[in-house]
PDB file of N, CA and C in Angstrom:
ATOM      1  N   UNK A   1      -3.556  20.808-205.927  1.00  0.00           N
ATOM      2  CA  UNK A   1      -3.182  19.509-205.416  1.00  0.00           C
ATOM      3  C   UNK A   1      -4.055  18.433-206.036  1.00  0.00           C
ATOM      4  N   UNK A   2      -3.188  17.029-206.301  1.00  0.00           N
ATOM      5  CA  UNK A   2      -4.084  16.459-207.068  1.00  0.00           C
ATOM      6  C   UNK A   2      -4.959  15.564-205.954  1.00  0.00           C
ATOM      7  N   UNK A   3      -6.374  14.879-206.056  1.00  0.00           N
ATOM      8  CA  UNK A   3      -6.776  14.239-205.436  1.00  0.00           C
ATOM      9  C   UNK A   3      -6.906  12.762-205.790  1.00  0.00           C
ATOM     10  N   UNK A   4      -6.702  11.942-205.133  1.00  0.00           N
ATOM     11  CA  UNK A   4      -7.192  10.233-205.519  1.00  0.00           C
ATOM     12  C   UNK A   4      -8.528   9.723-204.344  1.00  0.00           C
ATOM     13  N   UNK A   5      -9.160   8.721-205.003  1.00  0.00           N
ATOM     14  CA  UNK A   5     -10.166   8.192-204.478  1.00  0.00           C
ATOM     15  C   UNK A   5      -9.417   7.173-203.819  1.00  0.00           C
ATOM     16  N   UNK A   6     -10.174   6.790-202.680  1.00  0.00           N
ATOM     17  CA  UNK A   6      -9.513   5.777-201.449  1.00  0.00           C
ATOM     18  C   UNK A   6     -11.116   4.974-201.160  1.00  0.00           C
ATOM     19  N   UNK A   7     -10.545   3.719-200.985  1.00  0.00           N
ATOM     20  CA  UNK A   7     -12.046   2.690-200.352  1.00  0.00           C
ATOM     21  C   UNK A   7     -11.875   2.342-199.137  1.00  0.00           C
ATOM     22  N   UNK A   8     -11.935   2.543-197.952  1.00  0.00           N
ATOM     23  CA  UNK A   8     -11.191   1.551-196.720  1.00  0.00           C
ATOM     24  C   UNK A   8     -12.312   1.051-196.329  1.00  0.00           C
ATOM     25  N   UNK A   9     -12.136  -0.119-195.765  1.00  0.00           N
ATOM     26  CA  UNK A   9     -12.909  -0.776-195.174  1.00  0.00           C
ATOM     27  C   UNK A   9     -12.275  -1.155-193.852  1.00  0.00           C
ATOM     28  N   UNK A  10     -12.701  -1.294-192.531  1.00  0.00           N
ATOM     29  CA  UNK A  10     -11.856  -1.451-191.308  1.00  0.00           C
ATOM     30  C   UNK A  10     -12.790  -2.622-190.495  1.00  0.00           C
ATOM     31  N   UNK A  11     -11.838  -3.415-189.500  1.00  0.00           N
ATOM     32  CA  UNK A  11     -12.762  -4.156-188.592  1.00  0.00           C
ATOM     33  C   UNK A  11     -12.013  -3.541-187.045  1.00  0.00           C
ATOM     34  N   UNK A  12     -12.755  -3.037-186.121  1.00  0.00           N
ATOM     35  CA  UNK A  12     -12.009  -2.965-184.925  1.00  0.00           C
ATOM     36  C   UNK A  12     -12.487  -3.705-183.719  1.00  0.00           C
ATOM     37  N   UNK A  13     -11.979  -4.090-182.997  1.00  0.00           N
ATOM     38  CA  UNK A  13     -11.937  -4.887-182.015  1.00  0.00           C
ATOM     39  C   UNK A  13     -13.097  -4.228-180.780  1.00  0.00           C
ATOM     40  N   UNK A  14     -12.547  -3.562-180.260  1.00  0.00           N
ATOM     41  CA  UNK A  14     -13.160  -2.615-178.993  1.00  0.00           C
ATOM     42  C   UNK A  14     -13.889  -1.621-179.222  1.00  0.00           C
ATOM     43  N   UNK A  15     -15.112  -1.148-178.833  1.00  0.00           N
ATOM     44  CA  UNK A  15     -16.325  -0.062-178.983  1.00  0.00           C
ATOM     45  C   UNK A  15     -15.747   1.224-178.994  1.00  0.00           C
ATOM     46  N   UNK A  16     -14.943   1.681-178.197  1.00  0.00           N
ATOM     47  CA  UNK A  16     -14.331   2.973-177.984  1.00  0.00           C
ATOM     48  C   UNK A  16     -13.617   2.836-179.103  1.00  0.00           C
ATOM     49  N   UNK A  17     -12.450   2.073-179.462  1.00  0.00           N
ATOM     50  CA  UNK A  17     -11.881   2.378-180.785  1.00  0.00           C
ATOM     51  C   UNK A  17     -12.499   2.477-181.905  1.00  0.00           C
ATOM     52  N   UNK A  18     -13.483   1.912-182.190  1.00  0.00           N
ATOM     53  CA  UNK A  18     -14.857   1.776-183.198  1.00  0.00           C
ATOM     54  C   UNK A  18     -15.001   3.023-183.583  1.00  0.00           C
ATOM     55  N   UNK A  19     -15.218   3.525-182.439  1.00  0.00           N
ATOM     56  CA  UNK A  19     -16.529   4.656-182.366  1.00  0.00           C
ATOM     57  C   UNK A  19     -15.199   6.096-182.737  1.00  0.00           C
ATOM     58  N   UNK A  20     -14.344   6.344-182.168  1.00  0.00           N
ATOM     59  CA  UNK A  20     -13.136   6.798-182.673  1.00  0.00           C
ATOM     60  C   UNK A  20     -12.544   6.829-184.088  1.00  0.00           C
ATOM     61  N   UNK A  21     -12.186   5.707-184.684  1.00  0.00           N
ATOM     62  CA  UNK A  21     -12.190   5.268-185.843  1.00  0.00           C
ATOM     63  C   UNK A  21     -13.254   5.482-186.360  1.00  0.00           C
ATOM     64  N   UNK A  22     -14.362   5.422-186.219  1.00  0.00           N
ATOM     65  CA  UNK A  22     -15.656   5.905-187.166  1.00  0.00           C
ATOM     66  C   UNK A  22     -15.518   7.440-187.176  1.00  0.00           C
ATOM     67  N   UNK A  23     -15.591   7.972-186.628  1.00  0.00           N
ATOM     68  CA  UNK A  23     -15.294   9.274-186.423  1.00  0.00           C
ATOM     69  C   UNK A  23     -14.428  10.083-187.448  1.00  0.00           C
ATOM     70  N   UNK A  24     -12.800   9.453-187.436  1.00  0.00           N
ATOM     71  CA  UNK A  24     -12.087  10.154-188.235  1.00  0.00           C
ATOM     72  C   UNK A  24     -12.456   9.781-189.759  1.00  0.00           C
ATOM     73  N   UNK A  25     -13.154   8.977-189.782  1.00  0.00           N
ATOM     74  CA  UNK A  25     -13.471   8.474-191.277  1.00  0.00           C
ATOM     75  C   UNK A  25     -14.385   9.274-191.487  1.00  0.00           C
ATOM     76  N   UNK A  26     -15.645   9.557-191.134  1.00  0.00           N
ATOM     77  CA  UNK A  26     -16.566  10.479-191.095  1.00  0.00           C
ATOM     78  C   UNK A  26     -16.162  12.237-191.228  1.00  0.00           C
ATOM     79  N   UNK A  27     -15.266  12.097-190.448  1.00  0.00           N
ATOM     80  CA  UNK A  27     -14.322  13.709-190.693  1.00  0.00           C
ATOM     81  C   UNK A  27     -13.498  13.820-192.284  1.00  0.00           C
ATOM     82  N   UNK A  28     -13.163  12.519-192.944  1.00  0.00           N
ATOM     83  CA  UNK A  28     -12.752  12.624-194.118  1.00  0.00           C
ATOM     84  C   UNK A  28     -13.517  11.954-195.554  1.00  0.00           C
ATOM     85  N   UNK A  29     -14.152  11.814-195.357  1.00  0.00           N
ATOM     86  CA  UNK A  29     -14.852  10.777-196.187  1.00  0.00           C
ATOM     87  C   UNK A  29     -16.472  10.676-196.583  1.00  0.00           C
ATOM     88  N   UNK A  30     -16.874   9.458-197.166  1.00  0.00           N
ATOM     89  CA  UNK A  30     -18.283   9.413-196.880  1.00  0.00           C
ATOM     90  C   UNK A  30     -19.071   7.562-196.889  1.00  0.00           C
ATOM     91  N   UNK A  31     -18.940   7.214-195.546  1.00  0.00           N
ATOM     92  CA  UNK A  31     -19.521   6.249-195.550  1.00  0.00           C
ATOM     93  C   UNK A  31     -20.648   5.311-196.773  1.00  0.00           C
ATOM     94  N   UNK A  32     -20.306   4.553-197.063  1.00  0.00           N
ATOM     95  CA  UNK A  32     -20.913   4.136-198.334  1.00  0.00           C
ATOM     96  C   UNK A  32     -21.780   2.396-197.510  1.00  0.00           C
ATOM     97  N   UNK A  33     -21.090   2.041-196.352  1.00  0.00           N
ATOM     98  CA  UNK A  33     -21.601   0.732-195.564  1.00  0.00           C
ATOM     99  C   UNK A  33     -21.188   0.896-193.781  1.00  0.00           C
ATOM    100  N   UNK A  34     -21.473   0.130-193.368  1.00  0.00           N
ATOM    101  CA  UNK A  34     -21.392   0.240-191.947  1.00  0.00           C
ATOM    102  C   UNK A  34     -19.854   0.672-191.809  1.00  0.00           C
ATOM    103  N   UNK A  35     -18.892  -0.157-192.358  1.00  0.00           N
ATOM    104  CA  UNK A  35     -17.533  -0.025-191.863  1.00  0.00           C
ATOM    105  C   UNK A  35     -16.666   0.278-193.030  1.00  0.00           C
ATOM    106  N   UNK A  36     -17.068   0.908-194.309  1.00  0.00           N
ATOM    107  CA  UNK A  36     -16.388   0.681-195.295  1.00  0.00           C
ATOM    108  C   UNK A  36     -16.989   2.878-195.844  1.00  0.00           C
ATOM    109  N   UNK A  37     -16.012   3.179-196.306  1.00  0.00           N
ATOM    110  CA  UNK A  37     -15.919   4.388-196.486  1.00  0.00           C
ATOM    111  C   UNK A  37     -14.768   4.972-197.358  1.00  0.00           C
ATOM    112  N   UNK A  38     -15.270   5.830-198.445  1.00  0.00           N
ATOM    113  CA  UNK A  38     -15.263   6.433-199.544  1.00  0.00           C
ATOM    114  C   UNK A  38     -14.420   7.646-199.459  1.00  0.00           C
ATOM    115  N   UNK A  39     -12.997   8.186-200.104  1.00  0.00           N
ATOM    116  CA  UNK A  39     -12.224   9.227-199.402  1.00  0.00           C
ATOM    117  C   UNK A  39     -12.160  10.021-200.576  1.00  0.00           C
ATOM    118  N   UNK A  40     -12.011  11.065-201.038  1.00  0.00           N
ATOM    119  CA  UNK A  40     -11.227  11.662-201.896  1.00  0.00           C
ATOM    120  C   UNK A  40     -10.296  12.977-201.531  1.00  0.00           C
ATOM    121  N   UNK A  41      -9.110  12.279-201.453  1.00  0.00           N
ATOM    122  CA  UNK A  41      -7.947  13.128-200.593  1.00  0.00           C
ATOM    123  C   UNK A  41      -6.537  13.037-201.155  1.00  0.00           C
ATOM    124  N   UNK A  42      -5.834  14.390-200.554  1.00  0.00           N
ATOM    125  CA  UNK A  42      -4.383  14.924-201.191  1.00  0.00           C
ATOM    126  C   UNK A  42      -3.580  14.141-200.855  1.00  0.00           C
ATOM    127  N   UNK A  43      -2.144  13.927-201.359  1.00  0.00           N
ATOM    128  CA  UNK A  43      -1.423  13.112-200.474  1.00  0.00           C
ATOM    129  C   UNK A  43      -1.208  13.728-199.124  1.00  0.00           C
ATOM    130  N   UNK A  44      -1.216  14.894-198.871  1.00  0.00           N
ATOM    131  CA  UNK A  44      -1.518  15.224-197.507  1.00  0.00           C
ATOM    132  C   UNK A  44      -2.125  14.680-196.408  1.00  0.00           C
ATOM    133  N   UNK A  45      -3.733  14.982-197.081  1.00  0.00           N
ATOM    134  CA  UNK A  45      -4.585  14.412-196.558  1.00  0.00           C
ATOM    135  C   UNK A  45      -4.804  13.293-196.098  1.00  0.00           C
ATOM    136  N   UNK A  46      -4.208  11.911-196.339  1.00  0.00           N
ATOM    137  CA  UNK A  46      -4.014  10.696-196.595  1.00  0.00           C
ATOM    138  C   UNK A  46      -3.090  10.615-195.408  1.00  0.00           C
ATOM    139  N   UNK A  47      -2.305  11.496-195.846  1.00  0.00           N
ATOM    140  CA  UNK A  47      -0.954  11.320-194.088  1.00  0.00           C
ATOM    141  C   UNK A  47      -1.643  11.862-193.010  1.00  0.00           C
ATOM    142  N   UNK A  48      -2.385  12.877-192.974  1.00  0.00           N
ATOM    143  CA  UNK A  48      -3.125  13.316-191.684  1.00  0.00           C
ATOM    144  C   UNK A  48      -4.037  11.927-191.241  1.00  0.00           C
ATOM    145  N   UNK A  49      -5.034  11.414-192.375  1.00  0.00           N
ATOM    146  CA  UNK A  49      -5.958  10.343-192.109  1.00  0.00           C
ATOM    147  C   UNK A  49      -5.045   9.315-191.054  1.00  0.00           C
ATOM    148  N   UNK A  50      -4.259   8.971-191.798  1.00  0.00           N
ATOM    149  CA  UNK A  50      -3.108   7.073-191.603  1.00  0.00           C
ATOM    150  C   UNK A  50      -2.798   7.955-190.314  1.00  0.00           C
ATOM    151  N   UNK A  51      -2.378   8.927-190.194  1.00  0.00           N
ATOM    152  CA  UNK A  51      -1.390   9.154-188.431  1.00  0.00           C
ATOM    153  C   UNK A  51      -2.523   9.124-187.544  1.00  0.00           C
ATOM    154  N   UNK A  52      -3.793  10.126-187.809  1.00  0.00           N
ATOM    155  CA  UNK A  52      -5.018   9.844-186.608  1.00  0.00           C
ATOM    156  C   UNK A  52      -5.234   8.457-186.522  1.00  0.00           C
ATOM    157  N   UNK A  53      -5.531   7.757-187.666  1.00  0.00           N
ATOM    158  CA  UNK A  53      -5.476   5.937-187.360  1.00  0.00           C
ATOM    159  C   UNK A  53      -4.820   5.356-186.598  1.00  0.00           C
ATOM    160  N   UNK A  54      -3.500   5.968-186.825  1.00  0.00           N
ATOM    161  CA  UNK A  54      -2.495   4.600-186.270  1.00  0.00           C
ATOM    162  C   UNK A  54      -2.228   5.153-184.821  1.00  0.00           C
ATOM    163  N   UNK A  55      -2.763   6.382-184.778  1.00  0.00           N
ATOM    164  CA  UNK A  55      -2.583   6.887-182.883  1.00  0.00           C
ATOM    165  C   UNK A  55      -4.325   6.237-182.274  1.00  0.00           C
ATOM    166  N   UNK A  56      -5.172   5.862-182.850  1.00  0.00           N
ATOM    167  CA  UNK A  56      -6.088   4.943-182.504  1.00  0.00           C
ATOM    168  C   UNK A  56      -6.582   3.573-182.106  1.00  0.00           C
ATOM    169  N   UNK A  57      -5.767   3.221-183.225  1.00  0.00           N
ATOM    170  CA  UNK A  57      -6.090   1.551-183.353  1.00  0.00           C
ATOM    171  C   UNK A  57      -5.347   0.624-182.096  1.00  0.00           C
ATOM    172  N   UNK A  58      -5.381  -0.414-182.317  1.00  0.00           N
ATOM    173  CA  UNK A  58      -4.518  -1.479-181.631  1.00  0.00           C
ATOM    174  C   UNK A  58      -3.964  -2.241-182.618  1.00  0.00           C
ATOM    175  N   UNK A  59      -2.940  -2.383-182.985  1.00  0.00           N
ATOM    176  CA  UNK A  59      -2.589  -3.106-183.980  1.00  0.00           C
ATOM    177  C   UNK A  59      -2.523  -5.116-184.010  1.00  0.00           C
ATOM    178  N   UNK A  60      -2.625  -5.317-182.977  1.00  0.00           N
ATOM    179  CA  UNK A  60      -2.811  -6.618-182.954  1.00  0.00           C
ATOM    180  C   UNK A  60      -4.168  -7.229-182.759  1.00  0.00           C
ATOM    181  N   UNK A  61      -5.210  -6.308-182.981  1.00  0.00           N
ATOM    182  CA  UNK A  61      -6.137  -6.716-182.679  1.00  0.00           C
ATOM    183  C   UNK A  61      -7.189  -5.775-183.799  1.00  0.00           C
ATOM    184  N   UNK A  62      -7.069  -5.242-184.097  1.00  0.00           N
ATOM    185  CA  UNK A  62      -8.063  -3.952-185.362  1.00  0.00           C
ATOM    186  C   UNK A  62      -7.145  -3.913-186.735  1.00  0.00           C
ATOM    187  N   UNK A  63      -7.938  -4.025-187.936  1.00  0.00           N
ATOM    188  CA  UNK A  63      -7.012  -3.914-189.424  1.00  0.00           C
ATOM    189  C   UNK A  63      -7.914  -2.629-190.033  1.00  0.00           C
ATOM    190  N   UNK A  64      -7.313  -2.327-190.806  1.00  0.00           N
ATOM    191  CA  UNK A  64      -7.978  -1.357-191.655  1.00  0.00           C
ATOM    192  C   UNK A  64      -7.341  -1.544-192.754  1.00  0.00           C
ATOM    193  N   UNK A  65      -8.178  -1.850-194.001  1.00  0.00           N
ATOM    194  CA  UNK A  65      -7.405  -1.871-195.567  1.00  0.00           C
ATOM    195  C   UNK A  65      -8.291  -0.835-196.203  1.00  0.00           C
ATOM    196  N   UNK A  66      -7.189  -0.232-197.266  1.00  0.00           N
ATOM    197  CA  UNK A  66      -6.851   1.352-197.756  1.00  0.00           C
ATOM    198  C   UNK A  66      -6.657   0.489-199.271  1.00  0.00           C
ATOM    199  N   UNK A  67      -7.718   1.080-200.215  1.00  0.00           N
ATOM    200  CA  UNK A  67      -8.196   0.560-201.848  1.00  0.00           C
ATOM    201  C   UNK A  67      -7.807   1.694-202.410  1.00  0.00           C
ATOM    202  N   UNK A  68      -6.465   2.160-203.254  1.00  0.00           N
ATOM    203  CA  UNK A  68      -6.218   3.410-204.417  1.00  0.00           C
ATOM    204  C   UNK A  68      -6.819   2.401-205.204  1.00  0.00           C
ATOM    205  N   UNK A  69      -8.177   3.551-205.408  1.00  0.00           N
ATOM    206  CA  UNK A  69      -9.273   3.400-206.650  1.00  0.00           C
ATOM    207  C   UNK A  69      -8.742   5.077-207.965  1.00  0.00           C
ATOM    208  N   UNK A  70      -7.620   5.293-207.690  1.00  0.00           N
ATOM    209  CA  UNK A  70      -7.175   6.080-208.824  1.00  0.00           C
ATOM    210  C   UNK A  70      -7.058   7.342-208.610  1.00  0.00           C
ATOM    211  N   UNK A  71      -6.981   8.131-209.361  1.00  0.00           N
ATOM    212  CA  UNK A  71      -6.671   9.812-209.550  1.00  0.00           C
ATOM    213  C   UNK A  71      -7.872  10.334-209.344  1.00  0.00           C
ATOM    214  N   UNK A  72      -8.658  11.149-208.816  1.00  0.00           N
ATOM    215  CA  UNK A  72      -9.751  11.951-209.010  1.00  0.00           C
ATOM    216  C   UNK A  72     -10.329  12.301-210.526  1.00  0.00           C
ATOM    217  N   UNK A  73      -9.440  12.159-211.507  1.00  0.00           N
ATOM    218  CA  UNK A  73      -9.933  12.716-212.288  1.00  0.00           C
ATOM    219  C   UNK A  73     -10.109  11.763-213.825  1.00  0.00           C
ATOM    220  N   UNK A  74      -9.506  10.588-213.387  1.00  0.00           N
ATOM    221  CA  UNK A  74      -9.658   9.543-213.922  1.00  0.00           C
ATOM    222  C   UNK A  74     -10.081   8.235-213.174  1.00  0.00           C
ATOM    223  N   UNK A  75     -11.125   8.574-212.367  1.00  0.00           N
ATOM    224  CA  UNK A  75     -11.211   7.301-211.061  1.00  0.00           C
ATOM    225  C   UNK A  75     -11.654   6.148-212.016  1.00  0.00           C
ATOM    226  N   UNK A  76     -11.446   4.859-211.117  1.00  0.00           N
ATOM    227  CA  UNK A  76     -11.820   3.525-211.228  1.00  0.00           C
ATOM    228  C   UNK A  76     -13.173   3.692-211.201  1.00  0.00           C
ATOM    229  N   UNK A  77     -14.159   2.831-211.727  1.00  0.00           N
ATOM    230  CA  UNK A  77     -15.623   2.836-211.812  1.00  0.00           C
ATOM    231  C   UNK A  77     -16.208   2.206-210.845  1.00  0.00           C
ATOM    232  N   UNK A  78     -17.300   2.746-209.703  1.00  0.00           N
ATOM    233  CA  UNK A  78     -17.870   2.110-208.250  1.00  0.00           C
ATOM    234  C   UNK A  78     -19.100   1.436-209.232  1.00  0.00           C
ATOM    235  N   UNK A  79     -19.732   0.068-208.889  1.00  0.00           N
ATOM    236  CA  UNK A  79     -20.543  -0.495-209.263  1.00  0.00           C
ATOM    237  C   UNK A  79     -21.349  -0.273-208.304  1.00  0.00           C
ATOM    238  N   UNK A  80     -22.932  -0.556-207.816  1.00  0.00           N
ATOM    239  CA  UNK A  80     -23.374  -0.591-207.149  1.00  0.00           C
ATOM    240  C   UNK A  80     -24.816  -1.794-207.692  1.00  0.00           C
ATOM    241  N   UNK A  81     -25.215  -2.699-206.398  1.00  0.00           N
ATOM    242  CA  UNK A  81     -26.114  -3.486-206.887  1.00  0.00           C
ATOM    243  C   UNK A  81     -26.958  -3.469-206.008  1.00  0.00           C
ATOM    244  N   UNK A  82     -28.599  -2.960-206.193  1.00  0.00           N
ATOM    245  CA  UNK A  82     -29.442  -3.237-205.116  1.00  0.00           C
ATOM    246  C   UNK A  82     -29.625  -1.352-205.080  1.00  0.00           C
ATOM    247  N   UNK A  83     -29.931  -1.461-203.894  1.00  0.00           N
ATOM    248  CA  UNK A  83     -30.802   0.343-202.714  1.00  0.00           C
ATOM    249  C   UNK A  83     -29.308   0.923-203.191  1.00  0.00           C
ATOM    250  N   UNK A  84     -29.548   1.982-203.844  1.00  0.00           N
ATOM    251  CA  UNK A  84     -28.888   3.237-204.731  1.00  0.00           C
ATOM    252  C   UNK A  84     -27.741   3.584-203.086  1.00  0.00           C
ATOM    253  N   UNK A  85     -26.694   4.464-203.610  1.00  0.00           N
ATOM    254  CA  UNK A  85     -26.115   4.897-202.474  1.00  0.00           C
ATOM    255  C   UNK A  85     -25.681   6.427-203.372  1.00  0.00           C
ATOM    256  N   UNK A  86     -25.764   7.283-202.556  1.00  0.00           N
ATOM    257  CA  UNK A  86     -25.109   8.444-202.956  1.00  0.00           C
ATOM    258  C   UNK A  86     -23.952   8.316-202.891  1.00  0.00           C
ATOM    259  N   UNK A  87     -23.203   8.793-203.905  1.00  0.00           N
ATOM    260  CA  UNK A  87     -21.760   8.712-204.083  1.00  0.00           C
ATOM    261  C   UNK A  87     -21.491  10.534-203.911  1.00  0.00           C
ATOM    262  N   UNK A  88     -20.055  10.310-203.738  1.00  0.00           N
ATOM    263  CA  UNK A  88     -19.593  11.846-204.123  1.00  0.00           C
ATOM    264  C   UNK A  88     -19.421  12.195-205.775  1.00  0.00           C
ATOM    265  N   UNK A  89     -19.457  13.510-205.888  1.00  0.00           N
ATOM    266  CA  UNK A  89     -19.054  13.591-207.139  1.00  0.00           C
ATOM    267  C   UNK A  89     -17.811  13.841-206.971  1.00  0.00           C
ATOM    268  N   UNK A  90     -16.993  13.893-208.621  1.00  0.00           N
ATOM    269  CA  UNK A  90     -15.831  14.340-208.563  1.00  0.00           C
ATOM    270  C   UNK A  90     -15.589  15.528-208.693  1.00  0.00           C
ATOM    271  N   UNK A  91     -14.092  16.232-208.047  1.00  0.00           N
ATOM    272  CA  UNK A  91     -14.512  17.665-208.696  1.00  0.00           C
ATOM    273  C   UNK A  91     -14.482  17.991-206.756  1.00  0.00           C
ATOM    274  N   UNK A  92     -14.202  19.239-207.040  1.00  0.00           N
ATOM    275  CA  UNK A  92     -14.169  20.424-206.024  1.00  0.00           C
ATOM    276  C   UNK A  92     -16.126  20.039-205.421  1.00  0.00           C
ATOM    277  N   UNK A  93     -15.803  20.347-204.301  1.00  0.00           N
ATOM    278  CA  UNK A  93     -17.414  20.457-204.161  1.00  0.00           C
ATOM    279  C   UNK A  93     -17.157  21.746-202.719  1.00  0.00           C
ATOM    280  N   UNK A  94     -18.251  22.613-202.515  1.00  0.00           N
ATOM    281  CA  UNK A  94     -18.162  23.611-201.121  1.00  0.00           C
ATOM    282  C   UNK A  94     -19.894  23.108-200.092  1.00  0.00           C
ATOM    283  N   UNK A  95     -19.489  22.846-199.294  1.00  0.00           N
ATOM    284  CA  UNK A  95     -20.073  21.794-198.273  1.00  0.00           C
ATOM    285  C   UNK A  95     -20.843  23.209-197.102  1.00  0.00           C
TER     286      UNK A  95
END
């Protein structure tokens, strides 16, 4: 399965949804800033992510924007300026 890199960044309204929403991002991803987090996932994966979201959020009140930063294997280039951040590598990794 092929993988693509994802950037989301989210604002939510209410603490419980926050903390929820932080959560499933944390279950897929890897936080790179307080609210902004780093994915590399199947198109599968991506539909599991968006459905736990959207059974979370409030939609008139919480956004979340979703960045295709490319194919896994040809990704877009992350800049970074300032205190280093661990990135993922690309590539299979066993955790």
């Amino acid at each position: 399965m092929s993988r693509r890199r994802y950037l989301f960044a989210y604002d939510i309204a209410n603490p419980f949804r926050l903390r929820k929403t932080c959560d499933v991002f944390e279950s897929h991803g890897t936080r790179l800033q307080y609210s902004v987090f780093l994915c590399h996932l199947t198109r599968a994966e991506l539909e599991i992510l968006q459905y736990r979201l959207i059974n979370i959020i409030d939609p008139t009140e919480d956004s979340i924007i979703r960045i295709d930063l490319g194919p896994q294997h040809s990704p877009a280039d992350v800049h970074q300026i300032g205190r280093p951040r661990h990135l993922p590598h690309t590539g299979p990794q066993i955790i």
